[in-house]
Protein backbone atom coordinates (compact mmCIF):
# COMPACT_ATOMS: atom_id res chain seq x y z
CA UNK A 1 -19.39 33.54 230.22
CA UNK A 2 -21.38 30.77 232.13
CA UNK A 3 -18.99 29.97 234.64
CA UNK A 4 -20.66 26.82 235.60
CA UNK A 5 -19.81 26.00 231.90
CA UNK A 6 -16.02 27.37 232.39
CA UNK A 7 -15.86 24.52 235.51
CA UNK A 8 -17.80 21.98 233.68
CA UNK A 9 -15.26 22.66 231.04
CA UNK A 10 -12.26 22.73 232.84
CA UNK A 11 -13.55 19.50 234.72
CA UNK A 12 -14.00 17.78 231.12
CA UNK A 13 -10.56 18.71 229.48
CA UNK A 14 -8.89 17.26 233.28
CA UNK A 15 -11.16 14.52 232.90
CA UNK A 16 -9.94 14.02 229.45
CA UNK A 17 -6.05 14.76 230.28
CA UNK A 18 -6.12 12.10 232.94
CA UNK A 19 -7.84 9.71 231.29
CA UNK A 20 -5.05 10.19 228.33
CA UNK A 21 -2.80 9.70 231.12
CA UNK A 22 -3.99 6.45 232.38
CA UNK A 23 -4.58 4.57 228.60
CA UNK A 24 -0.86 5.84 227.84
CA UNK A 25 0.11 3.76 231.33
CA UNK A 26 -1.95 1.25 230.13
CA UNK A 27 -0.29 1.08 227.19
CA UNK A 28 2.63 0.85 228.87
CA UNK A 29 2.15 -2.22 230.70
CA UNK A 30 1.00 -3.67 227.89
CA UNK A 31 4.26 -3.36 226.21
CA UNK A 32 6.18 -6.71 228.21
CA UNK A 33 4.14 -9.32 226.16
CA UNK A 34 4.88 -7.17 222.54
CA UNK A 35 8.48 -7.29 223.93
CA UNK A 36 8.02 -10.35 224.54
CA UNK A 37 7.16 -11.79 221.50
CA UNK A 38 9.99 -10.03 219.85
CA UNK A 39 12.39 -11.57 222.03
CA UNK A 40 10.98 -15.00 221.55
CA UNK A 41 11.11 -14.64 217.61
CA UNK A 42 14.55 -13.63 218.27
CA UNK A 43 15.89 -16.37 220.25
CA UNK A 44 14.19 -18.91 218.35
CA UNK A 45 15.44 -17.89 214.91
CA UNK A 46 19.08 -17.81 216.68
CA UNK A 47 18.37 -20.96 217.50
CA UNK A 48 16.95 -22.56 214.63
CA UNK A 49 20.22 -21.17 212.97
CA UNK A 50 22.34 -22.99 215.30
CA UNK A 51 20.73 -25.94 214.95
CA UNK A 52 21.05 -25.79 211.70
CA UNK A 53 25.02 -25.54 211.43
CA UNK A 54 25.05 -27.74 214.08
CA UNK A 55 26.30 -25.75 216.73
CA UNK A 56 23.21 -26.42 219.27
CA UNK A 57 21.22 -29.74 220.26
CA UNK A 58 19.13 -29.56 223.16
CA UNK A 59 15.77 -27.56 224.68
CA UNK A 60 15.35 -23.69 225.44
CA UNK A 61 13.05 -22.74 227.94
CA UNK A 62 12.45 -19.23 228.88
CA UNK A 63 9.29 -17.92 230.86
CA UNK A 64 8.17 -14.84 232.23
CA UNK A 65 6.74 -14.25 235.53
CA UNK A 66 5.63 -18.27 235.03
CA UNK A 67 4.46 -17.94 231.82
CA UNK A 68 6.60 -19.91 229.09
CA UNK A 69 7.37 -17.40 226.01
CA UNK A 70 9.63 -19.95 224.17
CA UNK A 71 9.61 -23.63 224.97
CA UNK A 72 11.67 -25.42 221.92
CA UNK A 73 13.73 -28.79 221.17
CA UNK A 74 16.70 -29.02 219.12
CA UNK A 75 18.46 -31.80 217.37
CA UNK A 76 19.01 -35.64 218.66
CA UNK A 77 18.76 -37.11 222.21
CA UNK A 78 20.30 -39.98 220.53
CA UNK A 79 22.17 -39.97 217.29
CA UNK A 80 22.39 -43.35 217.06
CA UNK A 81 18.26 -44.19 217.68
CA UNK A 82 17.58 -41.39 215.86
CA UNK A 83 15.82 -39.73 218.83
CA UNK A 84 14.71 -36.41 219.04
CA UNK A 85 15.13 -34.29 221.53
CA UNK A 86 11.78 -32.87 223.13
CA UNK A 87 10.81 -30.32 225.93
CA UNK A 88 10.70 -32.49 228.44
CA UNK A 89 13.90 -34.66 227.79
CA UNK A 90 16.14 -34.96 230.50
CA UNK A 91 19.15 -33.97 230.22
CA UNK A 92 22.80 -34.46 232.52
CA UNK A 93 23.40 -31.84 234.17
CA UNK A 94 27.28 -30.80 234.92
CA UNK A 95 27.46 -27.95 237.22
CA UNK A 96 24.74 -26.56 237.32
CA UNK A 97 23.77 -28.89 240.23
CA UNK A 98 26.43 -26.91 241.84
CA UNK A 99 23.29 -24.70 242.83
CA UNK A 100 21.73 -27.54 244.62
CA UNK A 101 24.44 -28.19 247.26
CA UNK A 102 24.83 -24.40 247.79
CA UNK A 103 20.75 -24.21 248.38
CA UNK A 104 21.78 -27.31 251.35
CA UNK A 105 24.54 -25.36 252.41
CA UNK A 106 22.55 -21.81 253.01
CA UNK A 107 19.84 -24.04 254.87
CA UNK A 108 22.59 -25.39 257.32
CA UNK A 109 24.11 -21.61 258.28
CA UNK A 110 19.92 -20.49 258.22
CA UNK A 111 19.39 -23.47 260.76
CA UNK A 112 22.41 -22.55 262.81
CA UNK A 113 24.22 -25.97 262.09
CA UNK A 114 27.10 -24.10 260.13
CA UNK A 115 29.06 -20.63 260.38
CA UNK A 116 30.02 -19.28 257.04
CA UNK A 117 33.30 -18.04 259.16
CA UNK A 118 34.01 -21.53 260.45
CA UNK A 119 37.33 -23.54 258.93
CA UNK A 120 37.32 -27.04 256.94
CA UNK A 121 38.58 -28.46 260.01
CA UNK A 122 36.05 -27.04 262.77
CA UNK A 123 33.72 -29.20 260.47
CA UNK A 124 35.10 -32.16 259.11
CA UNK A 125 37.93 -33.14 262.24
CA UNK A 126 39.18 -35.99 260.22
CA UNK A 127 40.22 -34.33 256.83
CA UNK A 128 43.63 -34.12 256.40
CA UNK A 129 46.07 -31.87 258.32
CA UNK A 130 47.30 -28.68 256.12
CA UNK A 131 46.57 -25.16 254.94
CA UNK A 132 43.22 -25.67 253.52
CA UNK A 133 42.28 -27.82 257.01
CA UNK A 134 43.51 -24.64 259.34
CA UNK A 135 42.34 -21.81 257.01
CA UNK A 136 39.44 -22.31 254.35
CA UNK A 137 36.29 -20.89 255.72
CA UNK A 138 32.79 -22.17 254.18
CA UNK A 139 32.45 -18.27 252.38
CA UNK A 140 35.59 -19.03 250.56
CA UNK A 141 34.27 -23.23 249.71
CA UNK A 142 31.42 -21.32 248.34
CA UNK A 143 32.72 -18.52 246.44
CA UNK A 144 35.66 -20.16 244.98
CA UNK A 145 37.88 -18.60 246.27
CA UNK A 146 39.66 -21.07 248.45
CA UNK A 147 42.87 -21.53 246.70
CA UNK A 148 42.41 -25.47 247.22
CA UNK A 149 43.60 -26.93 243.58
CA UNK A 150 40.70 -27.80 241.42
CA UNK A 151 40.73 -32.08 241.85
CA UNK A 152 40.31 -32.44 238.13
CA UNK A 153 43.42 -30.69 237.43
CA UNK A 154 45.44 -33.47 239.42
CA UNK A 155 46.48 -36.54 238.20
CA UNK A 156 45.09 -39.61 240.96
CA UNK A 157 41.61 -38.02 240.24
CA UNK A 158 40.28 -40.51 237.52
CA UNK A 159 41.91 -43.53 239.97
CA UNK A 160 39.82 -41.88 242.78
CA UNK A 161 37.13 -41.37 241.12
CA UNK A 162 36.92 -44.97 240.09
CA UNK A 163 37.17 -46.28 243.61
CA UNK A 164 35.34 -43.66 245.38
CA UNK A 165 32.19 -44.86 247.97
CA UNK A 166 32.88 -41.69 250.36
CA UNK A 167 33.55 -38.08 249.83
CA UNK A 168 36.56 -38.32 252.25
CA UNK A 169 37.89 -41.21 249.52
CA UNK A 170 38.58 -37.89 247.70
CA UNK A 171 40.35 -36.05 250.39
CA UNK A 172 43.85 -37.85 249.38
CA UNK A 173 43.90 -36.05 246.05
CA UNK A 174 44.09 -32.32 247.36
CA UNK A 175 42.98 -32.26 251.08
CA UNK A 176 46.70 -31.46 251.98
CA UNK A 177 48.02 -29.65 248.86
CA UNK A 178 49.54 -26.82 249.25
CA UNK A 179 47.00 -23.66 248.84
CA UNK A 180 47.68 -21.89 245.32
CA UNK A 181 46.80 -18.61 247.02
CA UNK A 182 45.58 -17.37 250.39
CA UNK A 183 42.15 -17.64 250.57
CA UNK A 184 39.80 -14.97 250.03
CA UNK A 185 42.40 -13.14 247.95
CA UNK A 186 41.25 -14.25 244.51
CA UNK A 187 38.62 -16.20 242.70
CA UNK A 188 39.64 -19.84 240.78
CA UNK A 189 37.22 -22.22 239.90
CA UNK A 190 37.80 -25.75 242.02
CA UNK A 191 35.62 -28.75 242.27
CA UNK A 192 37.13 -29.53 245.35
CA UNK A 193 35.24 -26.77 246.86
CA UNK A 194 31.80 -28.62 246.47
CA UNK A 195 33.40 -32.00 247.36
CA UNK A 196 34.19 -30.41 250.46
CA UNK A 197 30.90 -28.84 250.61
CA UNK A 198 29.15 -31.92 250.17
CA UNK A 199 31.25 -33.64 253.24
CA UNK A 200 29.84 -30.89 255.55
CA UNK A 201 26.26 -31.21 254.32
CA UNK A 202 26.74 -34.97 255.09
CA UNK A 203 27.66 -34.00 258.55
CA UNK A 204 24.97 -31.37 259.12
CA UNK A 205 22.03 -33.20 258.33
CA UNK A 206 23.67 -36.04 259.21
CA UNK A 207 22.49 -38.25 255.86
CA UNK A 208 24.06 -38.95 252.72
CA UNK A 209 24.03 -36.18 250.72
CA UNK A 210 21.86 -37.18 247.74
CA UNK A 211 19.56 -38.23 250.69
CA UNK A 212 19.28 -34.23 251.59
CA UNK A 213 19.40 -32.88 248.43
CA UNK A 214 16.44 -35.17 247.43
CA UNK A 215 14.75 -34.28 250.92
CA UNK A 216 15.13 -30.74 251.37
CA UNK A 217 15.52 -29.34 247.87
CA UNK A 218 14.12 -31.46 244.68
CA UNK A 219 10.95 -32.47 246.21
CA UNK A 220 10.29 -29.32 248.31
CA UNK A 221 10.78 -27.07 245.04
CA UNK A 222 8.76 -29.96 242.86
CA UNK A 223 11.29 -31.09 240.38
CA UNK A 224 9.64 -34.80 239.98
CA UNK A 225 12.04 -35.06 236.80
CA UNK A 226 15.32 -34.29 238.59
CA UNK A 227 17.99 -37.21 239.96
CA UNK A 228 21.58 -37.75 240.71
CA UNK A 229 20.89 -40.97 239.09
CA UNK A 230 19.66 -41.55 235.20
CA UNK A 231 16.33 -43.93 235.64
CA UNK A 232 15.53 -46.31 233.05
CA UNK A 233 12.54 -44.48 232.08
CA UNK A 234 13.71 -40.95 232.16
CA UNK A 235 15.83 -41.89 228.57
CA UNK A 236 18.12 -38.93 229.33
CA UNK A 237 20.06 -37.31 226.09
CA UNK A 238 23.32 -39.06 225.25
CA UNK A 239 26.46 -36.33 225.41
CA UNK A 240 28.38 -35.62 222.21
CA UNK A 241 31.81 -34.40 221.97
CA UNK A 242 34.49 -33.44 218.72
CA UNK A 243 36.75 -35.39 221.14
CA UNK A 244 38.08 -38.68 220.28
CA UNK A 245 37.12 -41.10 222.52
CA UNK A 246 40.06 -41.48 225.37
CA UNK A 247 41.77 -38.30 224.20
CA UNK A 248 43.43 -35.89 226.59
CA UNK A 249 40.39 -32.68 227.15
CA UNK A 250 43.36 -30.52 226.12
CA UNK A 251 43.55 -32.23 222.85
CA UNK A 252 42.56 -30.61 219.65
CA UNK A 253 38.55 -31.69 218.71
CA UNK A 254 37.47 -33.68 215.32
CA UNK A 255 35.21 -31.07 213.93
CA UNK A 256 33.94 -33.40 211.25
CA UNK A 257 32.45 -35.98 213.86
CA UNK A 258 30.80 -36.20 217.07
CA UNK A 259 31.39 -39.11 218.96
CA UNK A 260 29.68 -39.80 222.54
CA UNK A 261 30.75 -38.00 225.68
CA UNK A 262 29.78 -41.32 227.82
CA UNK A 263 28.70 -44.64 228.02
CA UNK A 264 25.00 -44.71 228.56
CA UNK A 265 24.14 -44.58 232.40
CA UNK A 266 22.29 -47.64 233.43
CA UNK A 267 21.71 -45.55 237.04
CA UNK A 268 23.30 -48.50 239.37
CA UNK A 269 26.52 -46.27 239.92
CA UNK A 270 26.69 -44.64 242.86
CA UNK A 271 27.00 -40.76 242.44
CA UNK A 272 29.54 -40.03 245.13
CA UNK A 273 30.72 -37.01 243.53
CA UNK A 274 26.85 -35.21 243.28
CA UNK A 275 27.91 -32.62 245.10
CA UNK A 276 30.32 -30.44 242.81
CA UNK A 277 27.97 -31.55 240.02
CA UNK A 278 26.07 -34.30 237.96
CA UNK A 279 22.50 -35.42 238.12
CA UNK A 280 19.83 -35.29 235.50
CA UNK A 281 16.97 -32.90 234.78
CA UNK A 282 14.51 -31.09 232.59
CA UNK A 283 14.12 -27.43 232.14
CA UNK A 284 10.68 -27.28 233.15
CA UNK A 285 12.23 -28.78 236.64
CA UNK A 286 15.29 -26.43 236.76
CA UNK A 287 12.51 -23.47 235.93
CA UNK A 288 10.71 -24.90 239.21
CA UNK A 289 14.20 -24.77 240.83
CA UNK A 290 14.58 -21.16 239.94
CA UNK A 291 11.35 -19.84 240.79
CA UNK A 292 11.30 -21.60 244.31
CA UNK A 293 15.03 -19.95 245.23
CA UNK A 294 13.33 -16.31 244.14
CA UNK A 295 10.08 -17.28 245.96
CA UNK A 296 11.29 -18.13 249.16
CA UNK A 297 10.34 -21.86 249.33
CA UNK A 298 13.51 -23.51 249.65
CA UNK A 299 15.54 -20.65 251.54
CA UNK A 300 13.83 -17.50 253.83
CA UNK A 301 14.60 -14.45 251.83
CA UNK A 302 17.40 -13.27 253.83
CA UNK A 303 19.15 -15.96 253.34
CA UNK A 304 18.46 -16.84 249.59
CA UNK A 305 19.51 -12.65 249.09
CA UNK A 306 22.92 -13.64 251.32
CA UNK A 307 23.57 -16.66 248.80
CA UNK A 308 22.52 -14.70 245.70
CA UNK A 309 24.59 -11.84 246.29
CA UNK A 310 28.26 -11.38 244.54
CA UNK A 311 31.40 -11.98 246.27
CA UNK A 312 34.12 -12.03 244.32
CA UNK A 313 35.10 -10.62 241.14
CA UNK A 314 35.59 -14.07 238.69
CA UNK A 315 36.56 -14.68 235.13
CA UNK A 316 32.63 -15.04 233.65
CA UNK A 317 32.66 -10.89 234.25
CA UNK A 318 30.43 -11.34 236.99
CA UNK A 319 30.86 -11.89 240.88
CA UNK A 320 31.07 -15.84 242.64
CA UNK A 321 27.47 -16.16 244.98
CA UNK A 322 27.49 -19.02 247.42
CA UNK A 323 27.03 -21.08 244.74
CA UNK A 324 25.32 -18.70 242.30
CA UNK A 325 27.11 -16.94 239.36
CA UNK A 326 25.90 -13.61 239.85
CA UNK A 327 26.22 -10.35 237.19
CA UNK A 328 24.87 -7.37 236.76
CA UNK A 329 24.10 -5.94 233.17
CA UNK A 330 22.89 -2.31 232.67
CA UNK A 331 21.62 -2.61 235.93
CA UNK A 332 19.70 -5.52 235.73
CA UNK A 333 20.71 -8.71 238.05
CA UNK A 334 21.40 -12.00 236.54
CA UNK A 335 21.94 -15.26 238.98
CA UNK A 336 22.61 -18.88 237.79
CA UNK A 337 24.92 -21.31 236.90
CA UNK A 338 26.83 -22.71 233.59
CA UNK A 339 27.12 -26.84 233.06
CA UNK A 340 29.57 -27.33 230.49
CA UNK A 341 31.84 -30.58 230.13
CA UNK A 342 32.79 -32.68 227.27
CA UNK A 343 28.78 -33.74 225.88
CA UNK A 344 27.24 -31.02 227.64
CA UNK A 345 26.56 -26.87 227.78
CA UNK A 346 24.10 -25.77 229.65
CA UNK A 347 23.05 -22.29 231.37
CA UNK A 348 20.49 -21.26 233.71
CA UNK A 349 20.20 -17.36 234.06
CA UNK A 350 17.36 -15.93 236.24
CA UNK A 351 16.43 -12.39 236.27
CA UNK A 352 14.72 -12.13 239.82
CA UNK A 353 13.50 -8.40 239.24
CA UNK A 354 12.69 -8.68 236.13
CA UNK A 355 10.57 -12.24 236.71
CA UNK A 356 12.24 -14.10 233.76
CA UNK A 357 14.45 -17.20 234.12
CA UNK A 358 16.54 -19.10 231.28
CA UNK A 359 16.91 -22.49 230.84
CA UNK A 360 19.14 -23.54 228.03
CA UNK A 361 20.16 -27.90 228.04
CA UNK A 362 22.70 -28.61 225.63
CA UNK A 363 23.42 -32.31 224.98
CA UNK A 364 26.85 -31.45 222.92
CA UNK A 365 29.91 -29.40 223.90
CA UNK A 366 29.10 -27.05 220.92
CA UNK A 367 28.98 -22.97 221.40
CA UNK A 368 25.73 -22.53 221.22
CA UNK A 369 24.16 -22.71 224.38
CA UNK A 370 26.49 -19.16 225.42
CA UNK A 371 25.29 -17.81 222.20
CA UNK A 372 21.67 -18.15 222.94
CA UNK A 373 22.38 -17.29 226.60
CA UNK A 374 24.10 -14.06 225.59
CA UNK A 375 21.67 -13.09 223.64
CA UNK A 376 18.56 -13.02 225.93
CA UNK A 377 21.05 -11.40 228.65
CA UNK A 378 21.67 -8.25 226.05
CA UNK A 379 17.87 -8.23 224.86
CA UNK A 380 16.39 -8.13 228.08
CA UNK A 381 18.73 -5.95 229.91
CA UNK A 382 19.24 -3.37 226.95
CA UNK A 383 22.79 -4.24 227.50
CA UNK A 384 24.29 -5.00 224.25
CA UNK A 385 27.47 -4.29 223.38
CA UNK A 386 27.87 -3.30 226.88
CA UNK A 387 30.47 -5.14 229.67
CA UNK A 388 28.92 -6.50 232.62
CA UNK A 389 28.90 -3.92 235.49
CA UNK A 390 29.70 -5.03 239.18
């Protein structure tokens, strides 16, 4: 036989082989949009259901290495007007602002302005004298896991709250409560944390602290739709609650009626308390948000990996960031933050491996934001059924 022919041969059938080769890897990169319109049909029929029984008003977003693969509004921004709620409604916030005042603190300790090992009362001199003062380091302010007692939990709060024009008018409530653990030793969630927080941003950049966050986060990272304050124009969505108006939150809910979470914000009060939550936004902004923490523009890498990175074990089944709700599923890393009060659920979960971030606004306390949320976590990461892993 020929063997020029036997070569030639040989050469076609490798030829032929790698070329198989390369369509089937083809193929296989082709496979993330199929998946992804499966998971969009998915989490838009779960939440057309919800809608439906009522158990979800508000706007998913959820995009894919920028690209937006569901983008939907649910329900009423106002059930009284009759308004609908849209894409681009704005929406309050809750704690997931939390995220913002953790981005400030992470540029202070990249900057050299604050030690993640330095005490309460290396920073702030004039809060008051006690435990927290002597022994709470900024690591344990941001992973919650100070053992300072949450300031909603205690009782002159809501008369603080009311008279407030400083974050040290807070310090009264818990700055020199006993500790309800040592810190480090366990995680609890506590408000105070950020209050705290906020004080020593105030300090370090040596500006009010809306002043920074609006400086050196919303408009670096291009959220044009994002303030601590509701403007006239922005029309946010009203909160709705199953709690009667004045009731205790421990109370049992009216599940026959919703009645509104707040008086409509006229955005002349000052928000003192910004920095363990509040503020407005869309998800198209908090999308922005996301993408500029993964992409370096608000934090260098190193750092935004140091604030992204779990902690502390804590009672979502994932581990307390600076600032970030971290969790790992099948492998897969999942960073964010939940917003959920009485009129609001939210839940933003980014995937920075995997290039796709969730933004779910809920403008009711109903279940379904977590429902949705838990749902895109188990599609994407193949997790279902499955505990989070640490």
């Amino acid at each position: 036989m020929d063997e020029t022919f036997v070569a030639s041969g040989f050469s076609r059938t490798c030829a032929a082989i790698i070329l198989a080769l390369v369509v089937a890897s083809c193929g296989s990169v082709a496979n993330p949009p199929d998946k992804d319109a499966t998971l969009a049909g998915e989490v838009e029929q779960l939440a057309d259901r919800l809608a439906a029984a009522d158990q979800f008003s508000g706007v998913v977003l959820l995009t894919h290495h920028g690209r937006s693969i569901v983008e939907r509004a649910y329900g009423l921004a106002d059930r009284d007007a009759s308004r609908a709620n849209t894409p681009d409604t704005t929406f309050a916030l809750g704690s997931v602002s939390k995220m913002f005042t953790a981005v400030l603190v992470a540029q202070l300790v990249e900057q050299d302005r604050v030690r993640l090992d330095a005490t309460i009362g290396s920073l702030l001199p004039d809060f008051p004298d006690g435990p927290a003062k002597s022994q709470v380091t900024v690591h344990e302010l941001l992973t919650m896991s100070s053992g300072i007692p949450d300031v909603f939990r205690l009782p002159p709060f809501r008369t603080a709250l009311a008279g407030a024009r400083t974050l040290s008018d807070f310090w009264p409530v818990f700055g020199a409560a006993p500790l309800e653990f040592t810190p480090g030793s366990k995680w609890a969630y506590s408000n105070s944390n950020f209050l705290v927080l906020g004080a020593i941003v105030e300090r370090g950049f040596g500006e009010a602290f809306t002043t920074s966050a609006e400086r050196r986060v919303l408009r670096p990272a291009g959220m044009a739709h994002t303030s601590y304050r509701a403007a006239p124009a922005s029309n946010p969505a009203r909160g709705y609650t199953h709690l009667r108006p004045g009731a205790p939150l421990d109370s049992t809910p009216d599940p026959r009626r919703w009645y509104p979470a707040w008086e409509a914000d006229t955005g002349t009060a000052d928000p003192v308390a910004a920095p363990m939550g509040g503020g407005y936004s869309t998800a198209g902004d908090l999308v922005r948000f996301a993408d500029a923490v993964t992409g370096a523009q608000l934090l260098k890498r190193p750092a935004s990996e140091r604030s992204t990175t779990g902690y502390i074990a804590a009672d979502y089944g994932g581990r307390e960031g600076y600032g970030f709700e971290t969790r790992v599923m099948n492998k897969v890393r999942i960073l964010g933050h939940q917003g959920a009060s009485p009129g609001l659920s939210n839940q933003v979960d980014v995937y920075p491996d995997l290039g796709y971030v969730l933004v779910v606004l809920g403008n009711s306390d109903a279940d379904g934001t977590q429902e949705i949320a838990n749902h895109v976590r188990a599609s994407i990461t193949g997790a279902a059924g499955r505990k989070n892993s640490e």
